[in-house]
Protein backbone atom coordinates (compact mmCIF):
# COMPACT_ATOMS: atom_id res chain seq x y z
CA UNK A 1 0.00 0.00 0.00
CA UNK A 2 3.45 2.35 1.08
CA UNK A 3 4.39 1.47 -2.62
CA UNK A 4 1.68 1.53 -4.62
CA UNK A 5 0.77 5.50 -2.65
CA UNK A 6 4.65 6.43 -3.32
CA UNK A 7 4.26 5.90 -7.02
CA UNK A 8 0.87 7.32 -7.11
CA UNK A 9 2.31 10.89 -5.82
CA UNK A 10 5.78 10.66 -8.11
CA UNK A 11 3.15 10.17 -10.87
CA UNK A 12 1.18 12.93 -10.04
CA UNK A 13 4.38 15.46 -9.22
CA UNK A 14 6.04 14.05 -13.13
CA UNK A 15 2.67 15.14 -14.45
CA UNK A 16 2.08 18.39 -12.55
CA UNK A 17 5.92 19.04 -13.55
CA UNK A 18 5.07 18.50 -17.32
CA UNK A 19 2.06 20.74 -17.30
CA UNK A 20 4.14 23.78 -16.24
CA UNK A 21 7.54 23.01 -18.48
CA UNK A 22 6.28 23.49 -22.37
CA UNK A 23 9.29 21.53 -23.36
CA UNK A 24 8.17 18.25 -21.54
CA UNK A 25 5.33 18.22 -24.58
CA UNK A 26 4.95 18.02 -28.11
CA UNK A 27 2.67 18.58 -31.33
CA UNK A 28 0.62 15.40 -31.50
CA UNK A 29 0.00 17.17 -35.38
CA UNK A 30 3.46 17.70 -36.34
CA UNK A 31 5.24 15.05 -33.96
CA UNK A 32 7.66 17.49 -33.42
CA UNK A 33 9.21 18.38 -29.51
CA UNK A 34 7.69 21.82 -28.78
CA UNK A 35 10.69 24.16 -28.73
CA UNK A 36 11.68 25.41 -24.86
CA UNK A 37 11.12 28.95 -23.69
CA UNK A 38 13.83 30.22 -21.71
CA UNK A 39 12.63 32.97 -18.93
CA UNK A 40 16.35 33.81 -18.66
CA UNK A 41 18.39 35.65 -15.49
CA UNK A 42 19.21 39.02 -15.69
CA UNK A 43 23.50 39.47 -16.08
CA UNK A 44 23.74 43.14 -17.37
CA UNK A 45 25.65 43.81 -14.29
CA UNK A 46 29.41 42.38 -14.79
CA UNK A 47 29.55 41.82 -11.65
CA UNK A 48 26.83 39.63 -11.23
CA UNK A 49 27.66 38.01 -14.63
CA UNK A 50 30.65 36.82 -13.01
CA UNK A 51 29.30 35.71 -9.98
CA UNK A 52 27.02 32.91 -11.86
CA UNK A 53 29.46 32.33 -14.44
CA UNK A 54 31.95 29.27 -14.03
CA UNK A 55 34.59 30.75 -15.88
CA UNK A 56 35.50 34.37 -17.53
CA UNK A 57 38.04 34.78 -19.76
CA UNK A 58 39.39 37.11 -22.65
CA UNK A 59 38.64 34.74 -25.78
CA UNK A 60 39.23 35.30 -29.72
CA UNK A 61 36.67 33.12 -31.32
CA UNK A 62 38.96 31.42 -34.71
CA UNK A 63 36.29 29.24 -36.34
CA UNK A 64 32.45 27.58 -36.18
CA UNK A 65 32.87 23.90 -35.21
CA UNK A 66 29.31 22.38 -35.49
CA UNK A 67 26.05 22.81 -33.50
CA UNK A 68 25.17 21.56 -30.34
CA UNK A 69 21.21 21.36 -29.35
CA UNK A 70 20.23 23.22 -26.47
CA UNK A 71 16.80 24.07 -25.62
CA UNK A 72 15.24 22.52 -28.58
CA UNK A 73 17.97 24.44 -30.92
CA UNK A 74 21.00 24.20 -32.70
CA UNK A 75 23.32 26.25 -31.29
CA UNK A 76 27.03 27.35 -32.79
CA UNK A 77 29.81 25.71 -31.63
CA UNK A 78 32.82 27.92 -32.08
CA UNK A 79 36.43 27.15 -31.42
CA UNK A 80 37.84 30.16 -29.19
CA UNK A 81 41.44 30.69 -28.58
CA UNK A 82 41.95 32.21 -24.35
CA UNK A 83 44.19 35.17 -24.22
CA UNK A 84 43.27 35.58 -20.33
CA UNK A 85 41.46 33.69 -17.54
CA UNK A 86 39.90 35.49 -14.94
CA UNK A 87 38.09 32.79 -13.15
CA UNK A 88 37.97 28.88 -13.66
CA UNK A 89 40.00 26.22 -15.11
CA UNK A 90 39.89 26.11 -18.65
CA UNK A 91 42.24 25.04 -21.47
CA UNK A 92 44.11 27.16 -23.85
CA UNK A 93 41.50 26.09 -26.65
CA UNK A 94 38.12 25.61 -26.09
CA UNK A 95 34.74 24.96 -27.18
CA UNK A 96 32.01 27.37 -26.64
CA UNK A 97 28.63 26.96 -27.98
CA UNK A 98 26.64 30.35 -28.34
CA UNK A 99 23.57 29.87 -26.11
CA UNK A 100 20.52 30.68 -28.85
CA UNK A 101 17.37 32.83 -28.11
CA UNK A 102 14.20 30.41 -27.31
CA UNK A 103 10.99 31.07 -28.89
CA UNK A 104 11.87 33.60 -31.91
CA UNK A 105 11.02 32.63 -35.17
CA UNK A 106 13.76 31.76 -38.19
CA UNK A 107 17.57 32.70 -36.64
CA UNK A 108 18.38 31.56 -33.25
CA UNK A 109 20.72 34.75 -33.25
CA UNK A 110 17.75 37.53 -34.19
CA UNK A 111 20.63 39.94 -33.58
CA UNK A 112 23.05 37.40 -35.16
CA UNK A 113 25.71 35.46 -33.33
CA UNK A 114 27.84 37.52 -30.55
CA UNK A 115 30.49 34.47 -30.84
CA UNK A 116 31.05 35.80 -34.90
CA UNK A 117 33.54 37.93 -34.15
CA UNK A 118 37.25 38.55 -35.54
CA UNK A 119 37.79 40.52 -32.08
CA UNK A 120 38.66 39.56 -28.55
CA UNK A 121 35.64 39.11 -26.14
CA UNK A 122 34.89 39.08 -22.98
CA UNK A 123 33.60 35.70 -22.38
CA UNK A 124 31.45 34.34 -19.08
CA UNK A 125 30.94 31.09 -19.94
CA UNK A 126 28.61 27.68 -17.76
CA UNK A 127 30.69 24.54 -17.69
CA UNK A 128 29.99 21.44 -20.20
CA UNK A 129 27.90 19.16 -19.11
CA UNK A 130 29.08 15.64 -20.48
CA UNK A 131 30.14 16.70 -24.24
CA UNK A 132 33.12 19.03 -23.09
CA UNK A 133 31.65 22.05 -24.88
CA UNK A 134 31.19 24.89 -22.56
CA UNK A 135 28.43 27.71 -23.08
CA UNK A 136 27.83 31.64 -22.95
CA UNK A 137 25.57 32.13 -19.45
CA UNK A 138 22.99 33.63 -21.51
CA UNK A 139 22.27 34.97 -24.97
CA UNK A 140 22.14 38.31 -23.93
CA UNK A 141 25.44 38.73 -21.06
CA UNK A 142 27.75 36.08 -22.75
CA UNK A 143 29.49 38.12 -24.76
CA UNK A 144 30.48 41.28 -24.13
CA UNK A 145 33.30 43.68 -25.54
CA UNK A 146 36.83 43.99 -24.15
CA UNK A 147 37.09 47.08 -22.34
CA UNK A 148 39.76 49.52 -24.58
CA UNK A 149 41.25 51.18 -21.12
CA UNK A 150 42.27 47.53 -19.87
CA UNK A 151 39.82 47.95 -16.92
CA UNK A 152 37.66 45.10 -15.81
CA UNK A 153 33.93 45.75 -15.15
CA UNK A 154 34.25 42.90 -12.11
CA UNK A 155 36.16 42.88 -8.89
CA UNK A 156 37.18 39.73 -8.38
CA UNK A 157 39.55 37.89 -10.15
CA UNK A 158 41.47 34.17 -9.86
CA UNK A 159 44.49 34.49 -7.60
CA UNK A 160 46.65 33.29 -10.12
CA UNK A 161 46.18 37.00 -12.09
CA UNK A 162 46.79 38.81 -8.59
């Protein structure tokens, strides 16, 4: 009776779960997965950008490597070269997939891809999860410009840059 109540209640919770999540669904018409609709944080402060972010570096993006899906979408992988870290443990060459805008219609860059870029960037990235490709935090405080005066819009940094 403990069980079969237990099961009951994870059922219920799973379903209640997949009722408020749009991406647990899809188009019984199309049979396709309903694409996911990101409510995302807000990192316009630096500061706070850095906070959430595993790691920040300096990074000059070299070349598009592929696609990874995230939320429903392909999103550009790009090799980036690291001129500077600033917090976490990264290697000297990475891959960083541009995190996409959810829920626009055609590009998943509308403003086009902050990661296609000749220049260095500014770069506050979320660690991989199991493919080794790490991510911009958001599509909107990723990517920012390198400040000309050499200043950094943070105060912390990693000890090993002290």
């Amino acid at each position: 009776m403990l069980m079969h109540s237990r099961s009951r209640r994870l059922l219920l919770l799973g379903a209640a779960a997949c009722l408020l999540i749009p991406a647990c669904s899809s188009d019984p018409r199309e049979g396709e997965i309903v694409a996911e609709c990101v409510s995302w944080s807000d990192l316009a402060d630096p500061q706070t950008a850095f906070d959430v972010a595993d790691a920040v570096i300096i990074g000059r993006p070299v070349a598009s490597s592929g696609a990874k899906l995230m939320f429903s979408v392909d999103a550009t992988v790009h090799e980036v070269d690291v001129v500077q870290i600033f917090k976490g443990e990264i290697d000297e060459t990475v891959s960083i997939a541009s995190t996409p805008e959810t829920c626009t219609t055609g590009s998943p860059y509308p403003n086009g891809d902050p990661l296609e870029t000749e220049l260095e960037v500014l770069l506050f990235l979320t660690a991989p999860a199991d493919d080794g490709i790490w991510s911009t935090v958001t599509p909107f405080d990723g990517v920012r410009s390198v400040p000309e005066d050499g200043s950094l819009p943070f105060g912390s940094v990693s000890p090993s840059d002290q």
